[in-house]
C-alpha atoms as a PDB file:
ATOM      1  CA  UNK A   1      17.129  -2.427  12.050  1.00  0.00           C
ATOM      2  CA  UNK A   2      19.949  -2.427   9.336  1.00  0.00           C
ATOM      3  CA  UNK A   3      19.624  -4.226   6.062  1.00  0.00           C
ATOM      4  CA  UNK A   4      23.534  -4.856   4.676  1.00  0.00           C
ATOM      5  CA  UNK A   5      24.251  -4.317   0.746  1.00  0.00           C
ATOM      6  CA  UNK A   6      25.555  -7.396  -0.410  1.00  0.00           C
ATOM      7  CA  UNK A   7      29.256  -7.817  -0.430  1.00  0.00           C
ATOM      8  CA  UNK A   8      31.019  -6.290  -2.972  1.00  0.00           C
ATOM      9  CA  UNK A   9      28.478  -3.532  -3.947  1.00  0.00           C
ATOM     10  CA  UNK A  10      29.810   0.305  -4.078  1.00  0.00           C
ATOM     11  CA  UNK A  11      28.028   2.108  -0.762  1.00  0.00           C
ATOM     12  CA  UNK A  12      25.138   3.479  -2.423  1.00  0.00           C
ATOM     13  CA  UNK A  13      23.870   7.550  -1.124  1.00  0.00           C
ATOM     14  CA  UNK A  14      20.811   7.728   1.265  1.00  0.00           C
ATOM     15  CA  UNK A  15      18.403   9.018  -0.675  1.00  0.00           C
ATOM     16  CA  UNK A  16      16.620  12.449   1.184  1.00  0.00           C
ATOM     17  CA  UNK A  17      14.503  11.562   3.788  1.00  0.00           C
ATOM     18  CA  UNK A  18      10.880  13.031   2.896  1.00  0.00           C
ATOM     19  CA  UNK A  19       9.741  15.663   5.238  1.00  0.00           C
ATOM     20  CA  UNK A  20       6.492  14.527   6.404  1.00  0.00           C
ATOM     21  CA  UNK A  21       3.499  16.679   7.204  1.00  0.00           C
ATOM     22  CA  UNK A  22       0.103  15.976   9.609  1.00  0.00           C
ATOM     23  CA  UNK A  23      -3.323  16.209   9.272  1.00  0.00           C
ATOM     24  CA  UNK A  24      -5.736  15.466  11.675  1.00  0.00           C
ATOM     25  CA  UNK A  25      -8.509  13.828   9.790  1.00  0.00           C
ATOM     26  CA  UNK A  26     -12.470  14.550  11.103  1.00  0.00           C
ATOM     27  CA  UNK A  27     -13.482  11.869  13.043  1.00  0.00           C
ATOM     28  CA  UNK A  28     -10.396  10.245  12.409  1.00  0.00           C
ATOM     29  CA  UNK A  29      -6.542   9.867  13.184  1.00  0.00           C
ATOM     30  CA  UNK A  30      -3.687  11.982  12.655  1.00  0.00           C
ATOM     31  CA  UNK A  31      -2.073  11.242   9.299  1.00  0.00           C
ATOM     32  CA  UNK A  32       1.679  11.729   8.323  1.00  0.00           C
ATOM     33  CA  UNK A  33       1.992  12.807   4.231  1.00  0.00           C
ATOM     34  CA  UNK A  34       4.612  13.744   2.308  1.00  0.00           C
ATOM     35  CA  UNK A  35       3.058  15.661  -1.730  1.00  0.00           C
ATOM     36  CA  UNK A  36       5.073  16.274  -4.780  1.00  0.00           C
ATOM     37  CA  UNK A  37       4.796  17.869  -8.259  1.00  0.00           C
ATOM     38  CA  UNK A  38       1.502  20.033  -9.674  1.00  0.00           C
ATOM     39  CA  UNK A  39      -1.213  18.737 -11.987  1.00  0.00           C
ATOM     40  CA  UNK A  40      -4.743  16.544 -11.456  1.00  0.00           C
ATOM     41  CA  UNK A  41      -4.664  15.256  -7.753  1.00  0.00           C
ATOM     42  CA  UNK A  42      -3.234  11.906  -7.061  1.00  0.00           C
ATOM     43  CA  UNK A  43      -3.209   9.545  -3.679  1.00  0.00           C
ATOM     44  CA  UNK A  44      -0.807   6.920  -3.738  1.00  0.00           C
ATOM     45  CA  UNK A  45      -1.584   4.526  -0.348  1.00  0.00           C
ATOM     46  CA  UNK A  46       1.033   1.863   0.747  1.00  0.00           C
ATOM     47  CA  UNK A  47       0.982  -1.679   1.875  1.00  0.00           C
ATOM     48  CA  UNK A  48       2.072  -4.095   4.612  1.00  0.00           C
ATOM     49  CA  UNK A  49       5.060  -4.225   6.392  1.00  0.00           C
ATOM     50  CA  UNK A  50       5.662  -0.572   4.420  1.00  0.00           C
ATOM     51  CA  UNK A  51       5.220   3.320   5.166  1.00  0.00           C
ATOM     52  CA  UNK A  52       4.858   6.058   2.821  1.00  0.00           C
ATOM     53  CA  UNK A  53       8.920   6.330   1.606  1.00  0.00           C
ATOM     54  CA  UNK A  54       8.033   2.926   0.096  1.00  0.00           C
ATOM     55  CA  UNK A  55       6.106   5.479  -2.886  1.00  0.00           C
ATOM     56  CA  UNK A  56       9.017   7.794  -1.838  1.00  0.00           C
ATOM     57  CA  UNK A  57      11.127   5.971  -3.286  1.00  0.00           C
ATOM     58  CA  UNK A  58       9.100   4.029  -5.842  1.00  0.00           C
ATOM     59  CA  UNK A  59       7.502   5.853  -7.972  1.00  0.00           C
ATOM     60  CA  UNK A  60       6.298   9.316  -6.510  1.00  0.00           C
ATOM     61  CA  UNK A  61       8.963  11.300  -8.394  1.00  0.00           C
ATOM     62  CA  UNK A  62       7.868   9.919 -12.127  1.00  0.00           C
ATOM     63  CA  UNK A  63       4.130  10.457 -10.412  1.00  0.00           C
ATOM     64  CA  UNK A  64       5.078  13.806  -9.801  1.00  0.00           C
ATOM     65  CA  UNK A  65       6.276  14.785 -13.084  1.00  0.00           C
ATOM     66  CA  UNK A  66       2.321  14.502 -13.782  1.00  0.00           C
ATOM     67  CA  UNK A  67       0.524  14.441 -10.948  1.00  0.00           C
ATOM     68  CA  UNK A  68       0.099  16.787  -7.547  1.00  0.00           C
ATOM     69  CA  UNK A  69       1.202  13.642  -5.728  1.00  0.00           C
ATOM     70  CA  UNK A  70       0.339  13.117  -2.001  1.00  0.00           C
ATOM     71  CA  UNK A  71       1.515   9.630  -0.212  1.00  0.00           C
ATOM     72  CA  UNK A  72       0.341   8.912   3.135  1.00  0.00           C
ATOM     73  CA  UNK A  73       1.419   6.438   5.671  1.00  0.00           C
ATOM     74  CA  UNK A  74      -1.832   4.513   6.592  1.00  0.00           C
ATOM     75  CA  UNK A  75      -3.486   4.553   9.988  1.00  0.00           C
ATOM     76  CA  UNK A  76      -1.458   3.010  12.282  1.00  0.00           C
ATOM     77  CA  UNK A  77       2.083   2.793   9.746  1.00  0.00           C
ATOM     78  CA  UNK A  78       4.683   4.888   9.610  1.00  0.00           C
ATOM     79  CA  UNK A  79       4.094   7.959  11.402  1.00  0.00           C
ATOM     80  CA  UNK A  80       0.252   8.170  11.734  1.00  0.00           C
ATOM     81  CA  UNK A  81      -2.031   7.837  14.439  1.00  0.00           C
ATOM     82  CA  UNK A  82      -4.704   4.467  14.453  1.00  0.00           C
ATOM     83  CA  UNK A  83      -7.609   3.390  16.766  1.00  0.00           C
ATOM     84  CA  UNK A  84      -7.006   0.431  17.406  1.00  0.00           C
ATOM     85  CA  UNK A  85      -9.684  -2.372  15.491  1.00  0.00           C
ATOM     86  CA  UNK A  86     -12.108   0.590  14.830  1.00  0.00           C
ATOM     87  CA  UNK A  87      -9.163   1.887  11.790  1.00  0.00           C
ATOM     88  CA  UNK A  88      -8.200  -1.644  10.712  1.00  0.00           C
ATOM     89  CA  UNK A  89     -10.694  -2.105   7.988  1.00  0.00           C
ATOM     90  CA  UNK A  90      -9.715  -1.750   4.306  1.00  0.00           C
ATOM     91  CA  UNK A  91     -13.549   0.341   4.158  1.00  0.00           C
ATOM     92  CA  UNK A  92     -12.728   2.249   7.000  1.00  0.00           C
ATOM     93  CA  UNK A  93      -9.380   3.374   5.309  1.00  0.00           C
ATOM     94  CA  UNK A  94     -10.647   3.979   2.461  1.00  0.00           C
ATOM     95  CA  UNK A  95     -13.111   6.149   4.312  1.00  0.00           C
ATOM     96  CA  UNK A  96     -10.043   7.855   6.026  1.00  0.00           C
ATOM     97  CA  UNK A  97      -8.605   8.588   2.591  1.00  0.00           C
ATOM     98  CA  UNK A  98     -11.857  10.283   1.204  1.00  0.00           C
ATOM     99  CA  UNK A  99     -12.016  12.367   4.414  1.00  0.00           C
ATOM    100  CA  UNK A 100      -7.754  13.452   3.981  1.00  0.00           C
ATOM    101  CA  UNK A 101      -8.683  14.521   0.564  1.00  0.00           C
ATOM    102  CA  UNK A 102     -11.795  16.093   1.736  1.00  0.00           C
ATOM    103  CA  UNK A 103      -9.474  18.569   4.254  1.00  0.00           C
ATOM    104  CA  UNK A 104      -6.672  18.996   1.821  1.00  0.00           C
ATOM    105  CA  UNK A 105      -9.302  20.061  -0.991  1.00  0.00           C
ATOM    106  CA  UNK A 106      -8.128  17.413  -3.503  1.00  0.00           C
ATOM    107  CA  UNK A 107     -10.556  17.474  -6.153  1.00  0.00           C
ATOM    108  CA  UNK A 108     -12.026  13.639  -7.561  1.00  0.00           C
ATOM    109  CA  UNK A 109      -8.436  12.392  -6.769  1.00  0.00           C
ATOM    110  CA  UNK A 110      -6.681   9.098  -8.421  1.00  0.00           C
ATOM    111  CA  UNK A 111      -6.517   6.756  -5.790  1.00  0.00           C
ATOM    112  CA  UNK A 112      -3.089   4.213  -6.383  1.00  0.00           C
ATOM    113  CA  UNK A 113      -2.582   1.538  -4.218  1.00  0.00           C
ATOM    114  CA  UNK A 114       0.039  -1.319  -3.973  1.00  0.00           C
ATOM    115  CA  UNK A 115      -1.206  -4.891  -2.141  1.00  0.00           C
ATOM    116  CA  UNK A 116      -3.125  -4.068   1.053  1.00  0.00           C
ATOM    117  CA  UNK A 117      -3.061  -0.487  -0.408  1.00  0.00           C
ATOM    118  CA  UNK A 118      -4.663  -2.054  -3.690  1.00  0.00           C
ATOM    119  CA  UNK A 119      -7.977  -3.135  -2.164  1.00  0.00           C
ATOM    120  CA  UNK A 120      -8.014   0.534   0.022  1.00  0.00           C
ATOM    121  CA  UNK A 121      -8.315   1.924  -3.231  1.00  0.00           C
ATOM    122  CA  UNK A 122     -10.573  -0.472  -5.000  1.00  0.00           C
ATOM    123  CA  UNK A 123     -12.777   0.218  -2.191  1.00  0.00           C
ATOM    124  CA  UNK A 124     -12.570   4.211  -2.033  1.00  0.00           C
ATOM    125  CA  UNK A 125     -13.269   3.765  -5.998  1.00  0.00           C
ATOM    126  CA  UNK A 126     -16.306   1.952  -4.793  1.00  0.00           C
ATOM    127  CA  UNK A 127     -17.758   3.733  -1.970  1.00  0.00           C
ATOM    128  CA  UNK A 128     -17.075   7.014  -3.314  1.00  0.00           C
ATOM    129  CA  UNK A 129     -17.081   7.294  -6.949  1.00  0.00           C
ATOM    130  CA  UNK A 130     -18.375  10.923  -7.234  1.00  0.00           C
ATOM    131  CA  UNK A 131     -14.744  11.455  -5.411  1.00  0.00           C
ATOM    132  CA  UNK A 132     -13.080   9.179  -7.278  1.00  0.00           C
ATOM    133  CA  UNK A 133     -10.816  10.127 -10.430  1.00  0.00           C
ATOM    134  CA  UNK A 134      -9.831   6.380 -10.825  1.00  0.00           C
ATOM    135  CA  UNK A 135      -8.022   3.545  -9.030  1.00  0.00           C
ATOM    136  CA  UNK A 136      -4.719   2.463  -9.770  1.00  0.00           C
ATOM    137  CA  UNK A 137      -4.287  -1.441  -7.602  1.00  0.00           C
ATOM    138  CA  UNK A 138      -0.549  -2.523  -7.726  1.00  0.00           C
ATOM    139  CA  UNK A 139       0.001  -6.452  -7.136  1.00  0.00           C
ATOM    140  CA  UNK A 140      -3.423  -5.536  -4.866  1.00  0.00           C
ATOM    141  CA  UNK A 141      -5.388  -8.279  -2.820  1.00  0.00           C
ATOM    142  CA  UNK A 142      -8.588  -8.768  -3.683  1.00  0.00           C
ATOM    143  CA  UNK A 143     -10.298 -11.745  -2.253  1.00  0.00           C
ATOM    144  CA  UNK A 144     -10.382 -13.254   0.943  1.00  0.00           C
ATOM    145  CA  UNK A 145      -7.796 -16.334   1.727  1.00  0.00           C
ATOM    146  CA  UNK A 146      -5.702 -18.078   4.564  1.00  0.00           C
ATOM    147  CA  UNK A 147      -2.251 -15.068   4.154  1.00  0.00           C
ATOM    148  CA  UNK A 148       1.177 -15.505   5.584  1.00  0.00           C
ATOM    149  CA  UNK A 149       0.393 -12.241   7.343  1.00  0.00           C
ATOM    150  CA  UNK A 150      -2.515 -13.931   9.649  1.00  0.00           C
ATOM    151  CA  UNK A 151       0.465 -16.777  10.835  1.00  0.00           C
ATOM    152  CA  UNK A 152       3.287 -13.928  11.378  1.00  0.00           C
ATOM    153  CA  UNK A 153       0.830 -11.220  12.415  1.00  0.00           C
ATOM    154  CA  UNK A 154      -2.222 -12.200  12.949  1.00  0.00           C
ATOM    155  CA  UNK A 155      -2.054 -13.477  16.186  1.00  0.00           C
ATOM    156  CA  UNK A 156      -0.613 -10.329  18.291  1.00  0.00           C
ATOM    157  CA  UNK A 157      -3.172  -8.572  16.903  1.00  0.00           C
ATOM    158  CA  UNK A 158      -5.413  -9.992  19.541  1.00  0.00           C
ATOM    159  CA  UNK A 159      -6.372  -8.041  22.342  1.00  0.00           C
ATOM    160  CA  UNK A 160      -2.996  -8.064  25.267  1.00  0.00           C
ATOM    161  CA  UNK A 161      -1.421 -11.091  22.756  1.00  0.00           C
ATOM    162  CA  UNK A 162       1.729  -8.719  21.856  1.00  0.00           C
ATOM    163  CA  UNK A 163       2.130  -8.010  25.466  1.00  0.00           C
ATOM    164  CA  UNK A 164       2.124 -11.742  26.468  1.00  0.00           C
ATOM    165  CA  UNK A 165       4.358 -12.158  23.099  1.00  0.00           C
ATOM    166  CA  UNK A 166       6.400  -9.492  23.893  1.00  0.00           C
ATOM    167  CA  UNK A 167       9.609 -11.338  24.960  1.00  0.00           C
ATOM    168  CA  UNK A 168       9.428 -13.799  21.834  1.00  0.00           C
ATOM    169  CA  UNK A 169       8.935 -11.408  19.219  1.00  0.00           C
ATOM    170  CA  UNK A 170      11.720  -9.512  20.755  1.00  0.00           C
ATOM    171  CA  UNK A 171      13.881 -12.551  19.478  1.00  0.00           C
ATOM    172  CA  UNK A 172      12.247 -13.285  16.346  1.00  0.00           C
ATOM    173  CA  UNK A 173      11.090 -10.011  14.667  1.00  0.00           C
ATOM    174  CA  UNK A 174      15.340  -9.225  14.295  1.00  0.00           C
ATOM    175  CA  UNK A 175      15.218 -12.426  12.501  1.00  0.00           C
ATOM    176  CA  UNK A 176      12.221 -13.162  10.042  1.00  0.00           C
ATOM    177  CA  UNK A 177      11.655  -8.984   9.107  1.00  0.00           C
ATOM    178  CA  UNK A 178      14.806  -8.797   7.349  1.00  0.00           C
ATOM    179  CA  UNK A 179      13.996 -11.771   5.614  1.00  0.00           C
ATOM    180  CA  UNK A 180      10.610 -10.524   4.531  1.00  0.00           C
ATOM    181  CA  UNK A 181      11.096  -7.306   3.268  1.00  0.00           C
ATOM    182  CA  UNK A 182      13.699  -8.507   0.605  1.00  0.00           C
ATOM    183  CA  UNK A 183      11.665 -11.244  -0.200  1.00  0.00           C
ATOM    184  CA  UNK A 184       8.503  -8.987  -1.260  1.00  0.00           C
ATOM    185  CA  UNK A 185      10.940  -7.555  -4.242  1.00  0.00           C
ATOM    186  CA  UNK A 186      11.461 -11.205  -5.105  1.00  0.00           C
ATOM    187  CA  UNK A 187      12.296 -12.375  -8.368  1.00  0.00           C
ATOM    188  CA  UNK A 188      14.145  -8.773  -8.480  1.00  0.00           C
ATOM    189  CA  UNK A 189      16.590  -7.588  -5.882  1.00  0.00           C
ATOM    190  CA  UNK A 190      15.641  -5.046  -3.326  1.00  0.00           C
ATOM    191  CA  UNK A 191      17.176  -1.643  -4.880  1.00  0.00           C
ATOM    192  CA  UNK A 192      19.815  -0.182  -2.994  1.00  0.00           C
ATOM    193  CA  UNK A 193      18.259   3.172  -2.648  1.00  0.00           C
ATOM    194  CA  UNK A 194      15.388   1.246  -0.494  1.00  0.00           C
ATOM    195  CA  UNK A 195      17.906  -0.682   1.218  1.00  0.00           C
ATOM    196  CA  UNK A 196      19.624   3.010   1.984  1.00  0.00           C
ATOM    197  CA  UNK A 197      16.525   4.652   2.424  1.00  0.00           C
ATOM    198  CA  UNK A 198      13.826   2.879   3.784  1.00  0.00           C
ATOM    199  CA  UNK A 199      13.002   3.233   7.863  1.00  0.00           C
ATOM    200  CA  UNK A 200      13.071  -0.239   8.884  1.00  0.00           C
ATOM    201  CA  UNK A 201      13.420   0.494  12.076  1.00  0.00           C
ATOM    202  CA  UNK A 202      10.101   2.278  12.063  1.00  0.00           C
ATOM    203  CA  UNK A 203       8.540  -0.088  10.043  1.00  0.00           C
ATOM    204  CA  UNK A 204       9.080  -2.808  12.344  1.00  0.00           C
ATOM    205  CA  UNK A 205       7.947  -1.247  15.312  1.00  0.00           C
ATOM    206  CA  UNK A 206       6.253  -3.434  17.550  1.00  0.00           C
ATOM    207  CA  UNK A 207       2.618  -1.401  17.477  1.00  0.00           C
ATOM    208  CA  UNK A 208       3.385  -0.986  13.696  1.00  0.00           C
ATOM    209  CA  UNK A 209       3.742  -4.989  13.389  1.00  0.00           C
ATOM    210  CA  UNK A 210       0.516  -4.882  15.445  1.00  0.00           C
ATOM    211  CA  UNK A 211      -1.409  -2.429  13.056  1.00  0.00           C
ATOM    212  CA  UNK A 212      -0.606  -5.117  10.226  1.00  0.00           C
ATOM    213  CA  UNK A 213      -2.449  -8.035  12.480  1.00  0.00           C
ATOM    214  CA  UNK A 214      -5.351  -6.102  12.565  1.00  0.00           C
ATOM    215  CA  UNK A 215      -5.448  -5.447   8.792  1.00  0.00           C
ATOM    216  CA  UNK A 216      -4.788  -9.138   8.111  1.00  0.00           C
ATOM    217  CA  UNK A 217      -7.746 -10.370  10.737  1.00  0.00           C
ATOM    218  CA  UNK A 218     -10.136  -7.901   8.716  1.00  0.00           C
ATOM    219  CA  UNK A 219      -8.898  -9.630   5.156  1.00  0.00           C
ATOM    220  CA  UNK A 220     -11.873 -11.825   5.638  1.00  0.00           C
ATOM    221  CA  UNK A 221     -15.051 -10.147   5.966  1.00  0.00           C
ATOM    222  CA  UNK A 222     -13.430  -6.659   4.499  1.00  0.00           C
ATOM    223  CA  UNK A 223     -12.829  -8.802   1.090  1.00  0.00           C
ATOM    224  CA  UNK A 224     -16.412 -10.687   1.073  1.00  0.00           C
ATOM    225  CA  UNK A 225     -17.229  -7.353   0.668  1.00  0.00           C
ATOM    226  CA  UNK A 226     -15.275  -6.150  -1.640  1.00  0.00           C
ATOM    227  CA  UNK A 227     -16.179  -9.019  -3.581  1.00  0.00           C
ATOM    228  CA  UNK A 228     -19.482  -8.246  -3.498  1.00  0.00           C
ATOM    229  CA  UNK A 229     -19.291  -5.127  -4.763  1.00  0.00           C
ATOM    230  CA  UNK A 230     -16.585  -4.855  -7.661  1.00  0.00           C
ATOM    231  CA  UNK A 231     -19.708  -5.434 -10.691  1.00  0.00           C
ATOM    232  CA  UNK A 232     -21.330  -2.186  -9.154  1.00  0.00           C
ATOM    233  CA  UNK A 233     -18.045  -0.070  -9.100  1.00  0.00           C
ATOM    234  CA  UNK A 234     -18.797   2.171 -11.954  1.00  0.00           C
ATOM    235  CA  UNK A 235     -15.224   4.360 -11.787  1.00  0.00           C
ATOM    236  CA  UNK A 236     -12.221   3.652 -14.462  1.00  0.00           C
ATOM    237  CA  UNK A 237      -9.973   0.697 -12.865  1.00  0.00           C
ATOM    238  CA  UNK A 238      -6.246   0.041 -14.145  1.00  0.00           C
ATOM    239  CA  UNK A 239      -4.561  -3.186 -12.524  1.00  0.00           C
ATOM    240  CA  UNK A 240      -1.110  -3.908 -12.834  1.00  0.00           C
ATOM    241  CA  UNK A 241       0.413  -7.428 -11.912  1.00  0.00           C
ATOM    242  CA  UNK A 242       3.880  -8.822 -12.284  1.00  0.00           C
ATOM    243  CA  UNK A 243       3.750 -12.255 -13.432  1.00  0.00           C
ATOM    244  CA  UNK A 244       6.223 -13.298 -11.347  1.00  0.00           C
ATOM    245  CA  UNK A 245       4.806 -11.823  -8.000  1.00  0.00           C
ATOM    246  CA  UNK A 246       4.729 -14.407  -5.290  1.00  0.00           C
ATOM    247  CA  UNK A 247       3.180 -12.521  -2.820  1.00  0.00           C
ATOM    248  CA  UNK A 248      -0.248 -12.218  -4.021  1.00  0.00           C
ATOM    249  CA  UNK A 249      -1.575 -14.466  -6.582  1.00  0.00           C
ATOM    250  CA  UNK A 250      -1.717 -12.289 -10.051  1.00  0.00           C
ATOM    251  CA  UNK A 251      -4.503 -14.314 -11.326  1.00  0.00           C
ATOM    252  CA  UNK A 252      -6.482 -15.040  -8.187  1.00  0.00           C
ATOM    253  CA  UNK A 253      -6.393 -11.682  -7.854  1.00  0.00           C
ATOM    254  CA  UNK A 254      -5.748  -8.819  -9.839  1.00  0.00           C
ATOM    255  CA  UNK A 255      -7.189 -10.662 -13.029  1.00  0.00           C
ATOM    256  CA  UNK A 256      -9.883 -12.026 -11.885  1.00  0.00           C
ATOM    257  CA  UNK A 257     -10.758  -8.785 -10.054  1.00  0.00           C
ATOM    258  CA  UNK A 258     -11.006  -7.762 -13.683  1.00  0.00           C
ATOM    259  CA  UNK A 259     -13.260  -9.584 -14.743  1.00  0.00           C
ATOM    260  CA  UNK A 260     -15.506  -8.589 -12.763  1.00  0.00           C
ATOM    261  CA  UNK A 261     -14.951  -4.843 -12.646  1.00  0.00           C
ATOM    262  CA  UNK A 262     -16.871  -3.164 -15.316  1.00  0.00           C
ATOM    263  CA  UNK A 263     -14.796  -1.718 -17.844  1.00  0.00           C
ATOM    264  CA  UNK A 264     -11.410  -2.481 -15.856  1.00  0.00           C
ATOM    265  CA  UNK A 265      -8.288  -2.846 -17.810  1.00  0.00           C
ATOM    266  CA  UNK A 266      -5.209  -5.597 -16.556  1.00  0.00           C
ATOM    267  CA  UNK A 267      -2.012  -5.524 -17.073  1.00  0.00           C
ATOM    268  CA  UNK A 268       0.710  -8.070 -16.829  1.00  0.00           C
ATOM    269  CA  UNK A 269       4.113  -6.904 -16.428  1.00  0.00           C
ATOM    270  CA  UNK A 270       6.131  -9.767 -17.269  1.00  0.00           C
ATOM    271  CA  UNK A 271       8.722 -10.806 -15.479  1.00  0.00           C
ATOM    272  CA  UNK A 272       7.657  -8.686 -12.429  1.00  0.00           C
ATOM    273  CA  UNK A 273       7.402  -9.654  -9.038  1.00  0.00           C
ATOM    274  CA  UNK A 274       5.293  -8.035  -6.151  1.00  0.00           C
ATOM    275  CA  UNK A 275       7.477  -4.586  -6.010  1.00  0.00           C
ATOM    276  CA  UNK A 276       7.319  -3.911  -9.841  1.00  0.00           C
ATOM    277  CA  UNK A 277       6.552   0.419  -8.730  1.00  0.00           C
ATOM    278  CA  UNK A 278       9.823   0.457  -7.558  1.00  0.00           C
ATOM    279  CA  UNK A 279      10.906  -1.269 -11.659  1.00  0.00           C
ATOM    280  CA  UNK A 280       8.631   0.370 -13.878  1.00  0.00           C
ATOM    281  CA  UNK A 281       7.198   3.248 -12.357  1.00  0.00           C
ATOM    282  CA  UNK A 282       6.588   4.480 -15.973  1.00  0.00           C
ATOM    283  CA  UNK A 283       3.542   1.624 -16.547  1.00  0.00           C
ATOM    284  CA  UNK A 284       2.575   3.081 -12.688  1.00  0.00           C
ATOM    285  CA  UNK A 285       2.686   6.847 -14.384  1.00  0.00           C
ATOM    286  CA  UNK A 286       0.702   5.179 -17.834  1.00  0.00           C
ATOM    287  CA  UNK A 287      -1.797   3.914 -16.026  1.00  0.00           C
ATOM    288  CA  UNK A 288      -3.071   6.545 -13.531  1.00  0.00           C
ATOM    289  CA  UNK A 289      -3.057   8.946 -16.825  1.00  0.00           C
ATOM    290  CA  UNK A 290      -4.834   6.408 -18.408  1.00  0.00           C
ATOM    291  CA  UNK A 291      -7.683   6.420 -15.796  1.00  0.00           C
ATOM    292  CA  UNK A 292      -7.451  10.090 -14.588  1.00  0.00           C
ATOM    293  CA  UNK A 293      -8.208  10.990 -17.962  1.00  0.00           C
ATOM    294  CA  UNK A 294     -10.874   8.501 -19.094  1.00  0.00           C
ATOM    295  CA  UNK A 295     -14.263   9.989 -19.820  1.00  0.00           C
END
């Protein structure tokens, strides 16, 4: 699956593809990684409808110029493995990230997370804060509500749906992903080095697609929980927003997250939409310092 530059635009290089590595977590599925750069240990975790080269080529190399920077793609993305419904959970993720820095021997690692990735790492921040450095939660989700994902994805999710669905999504995943993948970078452009570089094709596989239904079902009860739970997190918290993000609410989330966070700083990018790691990876870079370093 192709996304064209516009017309008129110079043919911009594809940027290296990373070389991914695998891990076969305890108890858990096979994860594809890709690490970077020396320093305190860092964890950046992904979104929907994304893999791991969406930190690739975001903002892993500033990360790196800090950090020893390790993106994964999450269970059932990209090029790891996933249990079906027993790996959907943002807990049980977050579980799965504790145990891949567990058998890498990362030591208290910053967890960073961008949307779905967000609340993975708001929750590894609060289920394990003696293994937490801090959280990082780009544009995250952070409370439960009715998501475009449960109408697009939602639905296949359900046990045998995508094989009964099989022949229409066939016509209509061509049409509507291409549409939605620029339209997360909204009010900005999608850069041409993720238009050059980004695996759509992979992205948008059909068991992918289905992997994203089963995170969006869990939305629910996974962020009740959350919920319940962000006054007792007790490690240093960093949220960045753009205040132009349609995507996921700024203030219905990542502020008033905040609020209720002890101690937990926000930030508003202004101007920014959903995708701001891909614009200012530098406030990305700021922040994890900021909370890697905090007392």
């Amino acid at each position: 699956m192709n996304l064209r530059l516009d017309p008129g635009r110079l043919p911009v290089p594809t940027p290296p593809t990373p070389e991914r590595r695998y891990l076969s977590v305890p108890d858990g599925p096979t994860l594809a990684y890709v690490e970077a750069g020396e320093g305190p240990d860092l964890i950046l975790v992904h979104g929907a409808l994304t893999t791991l080269d969406d930190m690739w080529l975001g903002p892993m190399a500033t990360l790196a110029e800090h950090f020893h920077v390790v993106a994964i793609d999450r269970p059932g993305h990209g090029d790891s493995g996933y249990v079906r419904l027993a790996d959907a959970s943002v807990w049980r993720q977050a579980e799965i990230v504790r145990d891949f820095a567990r058998a890498t021997g990362m030591r208290r690692p910053t967890i960073v997370g961008h949307s779905f990735g967000g609340a993975v790492a708001l929750a590894h921040g609060m289920a394990f804060p003696d293994e937490t450095g801090g959280v990082v939660a780009i544009s995250p989700i952070c409370f439960p509500e009715v998501r475009l994902e449960h109408v697009l994805f939602g639905l296949r999710a359900a046990p045998f749906a995508a094989e009964v669905l099989a022949p229409a999504l066939r016509l209509t995943d061509p049409v509507t992903l291409p549409i939605l993948w620029p339209a997360m970078f909204l009010p900005q452009a999608m850069p041409d080095s993720f238009a050059a570089g980004f695996p759509f094709a992979l992205a948008g596989r059909a068991d992918r697609l289905v992997a994203d239904g089963e995170n969006a079902n869990a939305l629910f009860g996974d962020l009740t929980r959350s919920a319940a739970a962000y006054g007792s997190c007790r490690v240093p918290v960093h949220i960045l927003c753009g205040s132009a993000d349609i995507v996921t609410n700024p203030l219905a989330h990542g502020w008033r997250a905040s609020w209720q966070i002890p101690g937990a700083r926000f930030e508003w990018l202004h101007g920014m939409g959903h995708m701001l790691h891909h614009f200012r990876p530098d406030a990305v870079a700021a922040a994890a310092w900021s909370v890697a370093t905090e007392p």
